[in-house]
Protein backbone atom coordinates (compact mmCIF):
# COMPACT_ATOMS: atom_id res chain seq x y z
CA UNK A 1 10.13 -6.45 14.22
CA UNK A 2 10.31 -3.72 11.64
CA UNK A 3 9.65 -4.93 7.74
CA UNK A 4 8.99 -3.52 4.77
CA UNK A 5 6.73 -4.83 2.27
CA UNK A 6 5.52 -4.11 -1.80
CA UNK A 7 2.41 -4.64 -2.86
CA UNK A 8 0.79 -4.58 -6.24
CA UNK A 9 -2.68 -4.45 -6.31
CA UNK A 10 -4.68 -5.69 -9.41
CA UNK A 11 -8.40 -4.98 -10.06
CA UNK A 12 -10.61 -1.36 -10.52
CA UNK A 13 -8.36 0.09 -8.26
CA UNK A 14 -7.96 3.78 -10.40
CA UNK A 15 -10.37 6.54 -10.07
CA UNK A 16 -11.91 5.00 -6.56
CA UNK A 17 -9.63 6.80 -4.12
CA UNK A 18 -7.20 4.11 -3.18
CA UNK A 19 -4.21 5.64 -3.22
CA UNK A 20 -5.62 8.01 -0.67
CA UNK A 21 -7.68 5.45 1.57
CA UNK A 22 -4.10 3.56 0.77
CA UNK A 23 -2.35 6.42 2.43
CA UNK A 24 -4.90 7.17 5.41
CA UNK A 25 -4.62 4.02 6.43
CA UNK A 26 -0.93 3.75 6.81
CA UNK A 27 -0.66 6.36 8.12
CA UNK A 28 -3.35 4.87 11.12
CA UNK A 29 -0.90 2.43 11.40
CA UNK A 30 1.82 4.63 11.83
CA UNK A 31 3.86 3.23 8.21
CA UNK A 32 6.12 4.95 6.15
CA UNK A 33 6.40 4.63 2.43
CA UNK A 34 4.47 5.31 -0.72
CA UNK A 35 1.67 4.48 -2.86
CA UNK A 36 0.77 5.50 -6.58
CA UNK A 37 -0.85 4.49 -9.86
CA UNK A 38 0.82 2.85 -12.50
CA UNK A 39 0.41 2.87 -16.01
CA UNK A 40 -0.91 -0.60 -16.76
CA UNK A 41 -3.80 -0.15 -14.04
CA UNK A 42 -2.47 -1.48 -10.48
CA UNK A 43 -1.82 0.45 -7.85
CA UNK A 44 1.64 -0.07 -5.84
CA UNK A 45 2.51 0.03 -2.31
CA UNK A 46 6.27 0.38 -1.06
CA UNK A 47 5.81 0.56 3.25
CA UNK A 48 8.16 -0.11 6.16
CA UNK A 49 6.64 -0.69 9.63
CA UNK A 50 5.67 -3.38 12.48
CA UNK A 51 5.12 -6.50 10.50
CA UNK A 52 2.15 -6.93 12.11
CA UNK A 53 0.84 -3.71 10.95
CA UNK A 54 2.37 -4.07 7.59
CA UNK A 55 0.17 -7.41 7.80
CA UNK A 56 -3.19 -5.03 8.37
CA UNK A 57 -2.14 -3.01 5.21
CA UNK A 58 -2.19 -6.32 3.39
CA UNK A 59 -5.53 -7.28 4.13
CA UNK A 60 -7.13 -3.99 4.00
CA UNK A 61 -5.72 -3.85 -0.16
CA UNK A 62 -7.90 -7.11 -0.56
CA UNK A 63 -10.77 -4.85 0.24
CA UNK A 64 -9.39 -1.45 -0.80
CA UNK A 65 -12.02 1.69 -0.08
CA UNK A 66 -15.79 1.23 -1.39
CA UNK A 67 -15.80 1.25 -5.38
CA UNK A 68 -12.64 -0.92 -5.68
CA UNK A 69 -12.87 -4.25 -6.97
CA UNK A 70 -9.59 -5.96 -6.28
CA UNK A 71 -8.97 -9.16 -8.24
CA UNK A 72 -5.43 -9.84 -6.94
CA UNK A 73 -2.45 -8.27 -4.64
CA UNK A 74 0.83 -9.42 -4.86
CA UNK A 75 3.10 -9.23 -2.19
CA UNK A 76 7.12 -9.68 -1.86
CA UNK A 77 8.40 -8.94 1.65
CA UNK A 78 12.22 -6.98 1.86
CA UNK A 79 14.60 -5.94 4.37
CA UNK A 80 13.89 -2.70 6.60
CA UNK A 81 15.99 0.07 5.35
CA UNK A 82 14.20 3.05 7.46
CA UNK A 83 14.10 5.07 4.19
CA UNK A 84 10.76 6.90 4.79
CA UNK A 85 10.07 9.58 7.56
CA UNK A 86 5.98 9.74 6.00
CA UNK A 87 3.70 7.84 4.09
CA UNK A 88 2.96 9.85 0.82
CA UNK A 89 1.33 9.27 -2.14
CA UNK A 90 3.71 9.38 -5.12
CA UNK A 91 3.53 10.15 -8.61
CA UNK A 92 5.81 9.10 -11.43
C-alpha cells in the first residue's frame, strides 16, 4: 500500500552528508519526495512509497550516514497524493 510519510530528524545531522545519504537511500528504495536542512538544525524528510519501504527510511534516519548523531526523529504518517516523480534534495 502506497504512504507517504514526514520525518524530522533531531541531532548533528548538518554538515555530515545526510541529506544526500537521505536521498541515496530513497532513492534504493525506489521513494519519491524530498529532504533538506532547516534553520533550527533538523533535517526533514517529505517521501511517498511502499509503506514498508517508507518503514526502512525510518529506521535508517535513527542511524543516519557515519558522523550523524541522531537524538530523535519524529514521524507523522499522511495520505498518498503521488506528488513526486524523484526524490530530490530541496532547499528553501
Amino acid at each position: 500500500m502506497n504512504r507517504r510519510i514526514h520525518l524530522i530528524i533531531h541531532g548533528n545531522v548538518h554538515g555530515v552528508s545526510f541529506r544526500s545519504s537521505a536521498r541515496f537511500q530513497a532513492k534504493n528504495l525506489q521513494l519519491t519526495g524530498w529532504v533538506r536542512n532547516n534553520l533550527n538544525g533538523t533535517v526533514e524528510i517529505v517521501a511517498e512509497g511502499e509503506e514498508e519501504d517508507l518503514k526502512e527510511l525510518m529506521r535508517w534516519c535513527f542511524r543516519g550516514p557515519q558522523g550523524a548523531s541522531v537524538e530523535k526523529v519524529e514521524s507523522e504518517w499522511l495520505s498518498y497524493k503521488q506528488e513526486f516523480s524523484t526524490f530530490e534534495v530541496a532547499f528553501k
